[in-house]
C-alpha atoms as a PDB file:
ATOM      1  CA  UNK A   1     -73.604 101.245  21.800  1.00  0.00           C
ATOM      2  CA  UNK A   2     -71.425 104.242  21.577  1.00  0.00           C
ATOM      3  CA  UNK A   3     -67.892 104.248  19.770  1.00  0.00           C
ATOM      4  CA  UNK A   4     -66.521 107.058  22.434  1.00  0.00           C
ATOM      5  CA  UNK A   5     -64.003 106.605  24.863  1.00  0.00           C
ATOM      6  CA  UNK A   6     -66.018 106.488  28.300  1.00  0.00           C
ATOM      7  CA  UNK A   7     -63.138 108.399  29.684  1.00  0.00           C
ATOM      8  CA  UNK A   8     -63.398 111.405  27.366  1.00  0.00           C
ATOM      9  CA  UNK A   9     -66.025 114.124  28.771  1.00  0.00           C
ATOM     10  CA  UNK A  10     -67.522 114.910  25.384  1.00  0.00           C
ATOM     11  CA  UNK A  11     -68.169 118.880  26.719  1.00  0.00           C
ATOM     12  CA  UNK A  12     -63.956 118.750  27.014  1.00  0.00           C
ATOM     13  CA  UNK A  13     -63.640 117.335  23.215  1.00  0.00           C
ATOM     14  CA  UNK A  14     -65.896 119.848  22.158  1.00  0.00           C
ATOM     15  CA  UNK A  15     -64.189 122.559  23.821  1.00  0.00           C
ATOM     16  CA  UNK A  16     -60.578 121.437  22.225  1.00  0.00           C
ATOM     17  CA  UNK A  17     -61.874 120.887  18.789  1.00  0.00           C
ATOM     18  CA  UNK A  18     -63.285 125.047  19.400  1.00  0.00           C
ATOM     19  CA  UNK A  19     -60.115 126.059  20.348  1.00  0.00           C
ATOM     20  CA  UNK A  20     -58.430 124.238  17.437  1.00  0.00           C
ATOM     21  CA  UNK A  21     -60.778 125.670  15.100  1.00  0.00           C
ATOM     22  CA  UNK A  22     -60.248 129.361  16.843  1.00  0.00           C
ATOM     23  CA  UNK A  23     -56.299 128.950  16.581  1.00  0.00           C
ATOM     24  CA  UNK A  24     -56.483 127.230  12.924  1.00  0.00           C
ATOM     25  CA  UNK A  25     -58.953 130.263  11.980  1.00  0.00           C
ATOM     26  CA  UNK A  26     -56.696 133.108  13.454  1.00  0.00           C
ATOM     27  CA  UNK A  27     -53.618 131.524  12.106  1.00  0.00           C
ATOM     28  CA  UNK A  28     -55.081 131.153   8.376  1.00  0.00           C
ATOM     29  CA  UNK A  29     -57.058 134.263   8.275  1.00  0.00           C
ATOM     30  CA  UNK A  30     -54.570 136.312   7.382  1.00  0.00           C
ATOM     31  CA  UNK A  31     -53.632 134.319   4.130  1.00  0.00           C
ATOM     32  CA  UNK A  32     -57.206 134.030   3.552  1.00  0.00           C
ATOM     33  CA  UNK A  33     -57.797 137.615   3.672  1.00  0.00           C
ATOM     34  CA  UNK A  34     -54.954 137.735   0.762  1.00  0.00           C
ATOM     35  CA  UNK A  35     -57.105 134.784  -1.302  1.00  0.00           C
ATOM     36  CA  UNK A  36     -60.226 137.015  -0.813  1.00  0.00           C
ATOM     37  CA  UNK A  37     -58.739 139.757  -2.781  1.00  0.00           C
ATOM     38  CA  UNK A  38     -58.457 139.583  -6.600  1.00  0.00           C
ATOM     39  CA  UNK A  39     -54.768 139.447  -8.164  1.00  0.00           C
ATOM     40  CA  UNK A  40     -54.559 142.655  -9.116  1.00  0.00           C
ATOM     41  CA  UNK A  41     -55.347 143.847  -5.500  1.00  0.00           C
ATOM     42  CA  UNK A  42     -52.527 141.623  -4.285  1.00  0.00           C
ATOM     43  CA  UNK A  43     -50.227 143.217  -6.941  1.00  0.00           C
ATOM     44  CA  UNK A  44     -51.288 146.348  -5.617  1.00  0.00           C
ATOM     45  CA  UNK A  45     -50.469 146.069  -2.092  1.00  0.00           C
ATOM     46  CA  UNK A  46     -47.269 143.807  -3.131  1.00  0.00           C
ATOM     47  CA  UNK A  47     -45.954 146.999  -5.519  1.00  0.00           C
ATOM     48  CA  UNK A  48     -46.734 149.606  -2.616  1.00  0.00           C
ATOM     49  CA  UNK A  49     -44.649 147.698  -0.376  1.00  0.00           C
ATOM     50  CA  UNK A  50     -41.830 146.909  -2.739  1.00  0.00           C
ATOM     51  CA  UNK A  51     -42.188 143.254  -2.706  1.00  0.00           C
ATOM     52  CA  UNK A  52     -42.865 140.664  -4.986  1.00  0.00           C
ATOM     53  CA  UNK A  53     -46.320 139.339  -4.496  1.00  0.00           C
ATOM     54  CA  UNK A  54     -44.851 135.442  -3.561  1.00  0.00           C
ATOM     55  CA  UNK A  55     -42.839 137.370  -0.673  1.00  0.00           C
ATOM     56  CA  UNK A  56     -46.000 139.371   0.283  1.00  0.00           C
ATOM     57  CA  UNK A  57     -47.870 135.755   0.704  1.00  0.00           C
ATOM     58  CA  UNK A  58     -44.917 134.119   2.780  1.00  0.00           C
ATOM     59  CA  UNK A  59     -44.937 137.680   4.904  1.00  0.00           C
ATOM     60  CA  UNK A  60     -48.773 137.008   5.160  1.00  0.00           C
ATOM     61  CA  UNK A  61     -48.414 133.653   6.210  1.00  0.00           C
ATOM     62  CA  UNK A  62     -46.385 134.508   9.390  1.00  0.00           C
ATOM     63  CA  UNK A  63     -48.667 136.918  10.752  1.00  0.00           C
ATOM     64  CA  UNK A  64     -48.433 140.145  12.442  1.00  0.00           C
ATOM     65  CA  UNK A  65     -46.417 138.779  15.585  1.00  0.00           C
ATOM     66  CA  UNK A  66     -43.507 137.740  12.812  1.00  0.00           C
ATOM     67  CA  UNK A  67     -41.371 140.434  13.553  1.00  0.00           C
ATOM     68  CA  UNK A  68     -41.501 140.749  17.781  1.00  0.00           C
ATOM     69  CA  UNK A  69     -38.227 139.924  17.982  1.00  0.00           C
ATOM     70  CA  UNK A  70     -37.334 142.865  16.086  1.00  0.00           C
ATOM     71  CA  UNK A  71     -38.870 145.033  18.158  1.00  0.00           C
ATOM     72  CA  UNK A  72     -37.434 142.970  21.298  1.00  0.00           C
ATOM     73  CA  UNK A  73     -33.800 143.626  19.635  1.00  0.00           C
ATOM     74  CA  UNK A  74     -34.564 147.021  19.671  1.00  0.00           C
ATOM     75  CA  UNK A  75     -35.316 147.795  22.862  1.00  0.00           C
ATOM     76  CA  UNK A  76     -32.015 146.185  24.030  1.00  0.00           C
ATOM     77  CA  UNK A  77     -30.378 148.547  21.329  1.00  0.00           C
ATOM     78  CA  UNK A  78     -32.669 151.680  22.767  1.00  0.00           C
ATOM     79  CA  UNK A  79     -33.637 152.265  19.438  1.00  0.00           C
ATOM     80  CA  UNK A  80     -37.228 153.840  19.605  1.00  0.00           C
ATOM     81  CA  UNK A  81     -39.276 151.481  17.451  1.00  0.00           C
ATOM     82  CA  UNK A  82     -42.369 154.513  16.617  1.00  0.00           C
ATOM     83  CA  UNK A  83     -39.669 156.917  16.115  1.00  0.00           C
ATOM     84  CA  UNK A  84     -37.787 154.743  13.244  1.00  0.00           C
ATOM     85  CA  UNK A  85     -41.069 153.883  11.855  1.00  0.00           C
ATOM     86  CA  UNK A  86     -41.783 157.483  11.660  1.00  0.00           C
ATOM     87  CA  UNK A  87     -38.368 158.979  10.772  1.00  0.00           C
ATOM     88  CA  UNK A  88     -37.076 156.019   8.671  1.00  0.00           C
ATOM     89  CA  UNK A  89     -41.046 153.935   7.638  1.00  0.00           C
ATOM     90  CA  UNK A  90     -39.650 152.064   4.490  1.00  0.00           C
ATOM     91  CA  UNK A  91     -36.452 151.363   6.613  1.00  0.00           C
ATOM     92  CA  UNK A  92     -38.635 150.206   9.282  1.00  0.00           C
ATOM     93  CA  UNK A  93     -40.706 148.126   6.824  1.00  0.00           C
ATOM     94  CA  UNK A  94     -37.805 146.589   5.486  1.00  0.00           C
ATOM     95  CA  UNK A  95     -36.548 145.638   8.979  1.00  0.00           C
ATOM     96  CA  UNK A  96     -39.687 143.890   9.966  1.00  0.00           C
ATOM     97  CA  UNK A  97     -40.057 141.776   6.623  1.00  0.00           C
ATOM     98  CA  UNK A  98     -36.438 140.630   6.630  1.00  0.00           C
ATOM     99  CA  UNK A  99     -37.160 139.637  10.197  1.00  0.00           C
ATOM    100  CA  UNK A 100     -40.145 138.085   9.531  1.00  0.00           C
ATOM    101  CA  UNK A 101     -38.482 135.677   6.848  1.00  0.00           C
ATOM    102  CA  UNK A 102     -35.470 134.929   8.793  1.00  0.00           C
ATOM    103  CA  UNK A 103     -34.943 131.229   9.565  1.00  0.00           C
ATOM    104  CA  UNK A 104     -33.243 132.271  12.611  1.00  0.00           C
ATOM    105  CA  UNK A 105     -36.132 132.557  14.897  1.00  0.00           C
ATOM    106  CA  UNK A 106     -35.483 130.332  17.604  1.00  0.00           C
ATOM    107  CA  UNK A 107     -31.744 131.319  17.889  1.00  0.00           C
ATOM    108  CA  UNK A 108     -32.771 134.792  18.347  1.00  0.00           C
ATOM    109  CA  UNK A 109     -35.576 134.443  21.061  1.00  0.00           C
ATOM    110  CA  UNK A 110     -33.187 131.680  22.644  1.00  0.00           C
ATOM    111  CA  UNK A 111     -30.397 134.584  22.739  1.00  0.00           C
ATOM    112  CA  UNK A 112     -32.539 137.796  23.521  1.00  0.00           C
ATOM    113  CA  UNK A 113     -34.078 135.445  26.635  1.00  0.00           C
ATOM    114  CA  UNK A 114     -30.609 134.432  28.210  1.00  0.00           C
ATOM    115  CA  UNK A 115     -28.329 137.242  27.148  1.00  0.00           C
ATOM    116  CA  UNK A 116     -30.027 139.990  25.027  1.00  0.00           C
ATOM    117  CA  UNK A 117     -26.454 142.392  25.655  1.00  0.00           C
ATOM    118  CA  UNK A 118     -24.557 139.429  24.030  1.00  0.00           C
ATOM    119  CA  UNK A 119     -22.985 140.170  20.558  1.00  0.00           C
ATOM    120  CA  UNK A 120     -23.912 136.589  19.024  1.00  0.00           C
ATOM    121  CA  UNK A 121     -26.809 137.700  17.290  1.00  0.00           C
ATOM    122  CA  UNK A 122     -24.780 140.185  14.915  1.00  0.00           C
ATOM    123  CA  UNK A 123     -23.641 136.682  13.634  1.00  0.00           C
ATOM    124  CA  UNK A 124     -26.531 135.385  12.129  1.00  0.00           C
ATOM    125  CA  UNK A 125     -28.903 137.866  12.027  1.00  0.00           C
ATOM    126  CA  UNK A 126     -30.192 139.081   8.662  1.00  0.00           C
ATOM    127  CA  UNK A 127     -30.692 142.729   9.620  1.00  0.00           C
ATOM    128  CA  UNK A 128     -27.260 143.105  12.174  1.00  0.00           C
ATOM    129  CA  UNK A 129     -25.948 145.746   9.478  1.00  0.00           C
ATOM    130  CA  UNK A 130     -29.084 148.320   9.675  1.00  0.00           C
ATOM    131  CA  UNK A 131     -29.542 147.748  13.167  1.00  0.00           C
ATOM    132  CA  UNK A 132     -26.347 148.708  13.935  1.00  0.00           C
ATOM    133  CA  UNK A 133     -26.443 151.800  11.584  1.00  0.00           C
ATOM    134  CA  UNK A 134     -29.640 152.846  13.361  1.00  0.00           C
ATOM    135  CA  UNK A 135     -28.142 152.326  16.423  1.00  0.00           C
ATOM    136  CA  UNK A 136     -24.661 154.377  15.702  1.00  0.00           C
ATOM    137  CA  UNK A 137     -27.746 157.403  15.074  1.00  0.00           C
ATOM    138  CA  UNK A 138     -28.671 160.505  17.804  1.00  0.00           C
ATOM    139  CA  UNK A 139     -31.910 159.568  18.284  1.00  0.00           C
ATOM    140  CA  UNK A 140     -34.608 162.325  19.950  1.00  0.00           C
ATOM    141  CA  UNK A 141     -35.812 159.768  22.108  1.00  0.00           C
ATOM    142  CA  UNK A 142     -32.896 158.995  23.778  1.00  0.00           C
ATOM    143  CA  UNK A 143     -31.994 162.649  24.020  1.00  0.00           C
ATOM    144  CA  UNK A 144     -29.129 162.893  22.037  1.00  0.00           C
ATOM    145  CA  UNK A 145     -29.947 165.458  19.833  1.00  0.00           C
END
């Protein structure tokens, strides 16, 4: 006698406990890839980006995505996200870690989904200050050079 639920199509709970694995895999890889590399590589890449290696492992943890509402603040700013990175890259790097640690996350997609012109967000936001600086810059893609 079987112990499954006669309900549960076993080619469904197979399929979920794929997708789990998929979405468990792609969120841990990127840690993992960190684990795979000796301590002095970590060190490495932690010194070239001017972090301490703990901070480099937290940034890791969050993934690439981490920092999308940085470049969704942006874009309501009209700053030119490849044309910081380019004219300003540590600047830019800096920006997208201090986003990706911020523990205002939610607040920040709550407020760039119902009112992204809406000052709020200069309140709590970790990265207001250079944002704003950026923003008081002519930039050449908004022609104002």
């Amino acid at each position: 006698m079987s112990n499954l639920n006669p309900r549960v199509n076993p080619g469904q709970m197979i399929n979920e406990i794929r997708l789990w694995w998929r979405n468990w895999r792609g969120a841990n890889s990127r840690l993992s890839e960190l684990v795979c590399c000796g301590e002095y590589e970590v060190e490495r890449m932690a010194h070239d980006l001017g972090m301490p290696v703990s901070e480099l492992r937290k940034v890791a943890e969050h993934g690439p995505e981490a920092a999308d509402l940085l470049v969704r603040r942006m874009v309501v700013l009209n700053l030119d996200r490849n044309e910081v990175a380019a004219t300003a890259p540590s600047t830019f790097q800096d920006l997208q870690r201090v986003c990706t640690m911020c523990e205002s996350h939610k607040q920040c997609a709550r407020d760039l989904r119902h009112d992204p012109a809406d000052g709020a967000w200069e309140d709590y936001c970790p990265n207001a200050a250079m944002l704003k600086l950026l923003d008081a810059l002519p930039w050449a893609a908004r022609r104002e050079w």
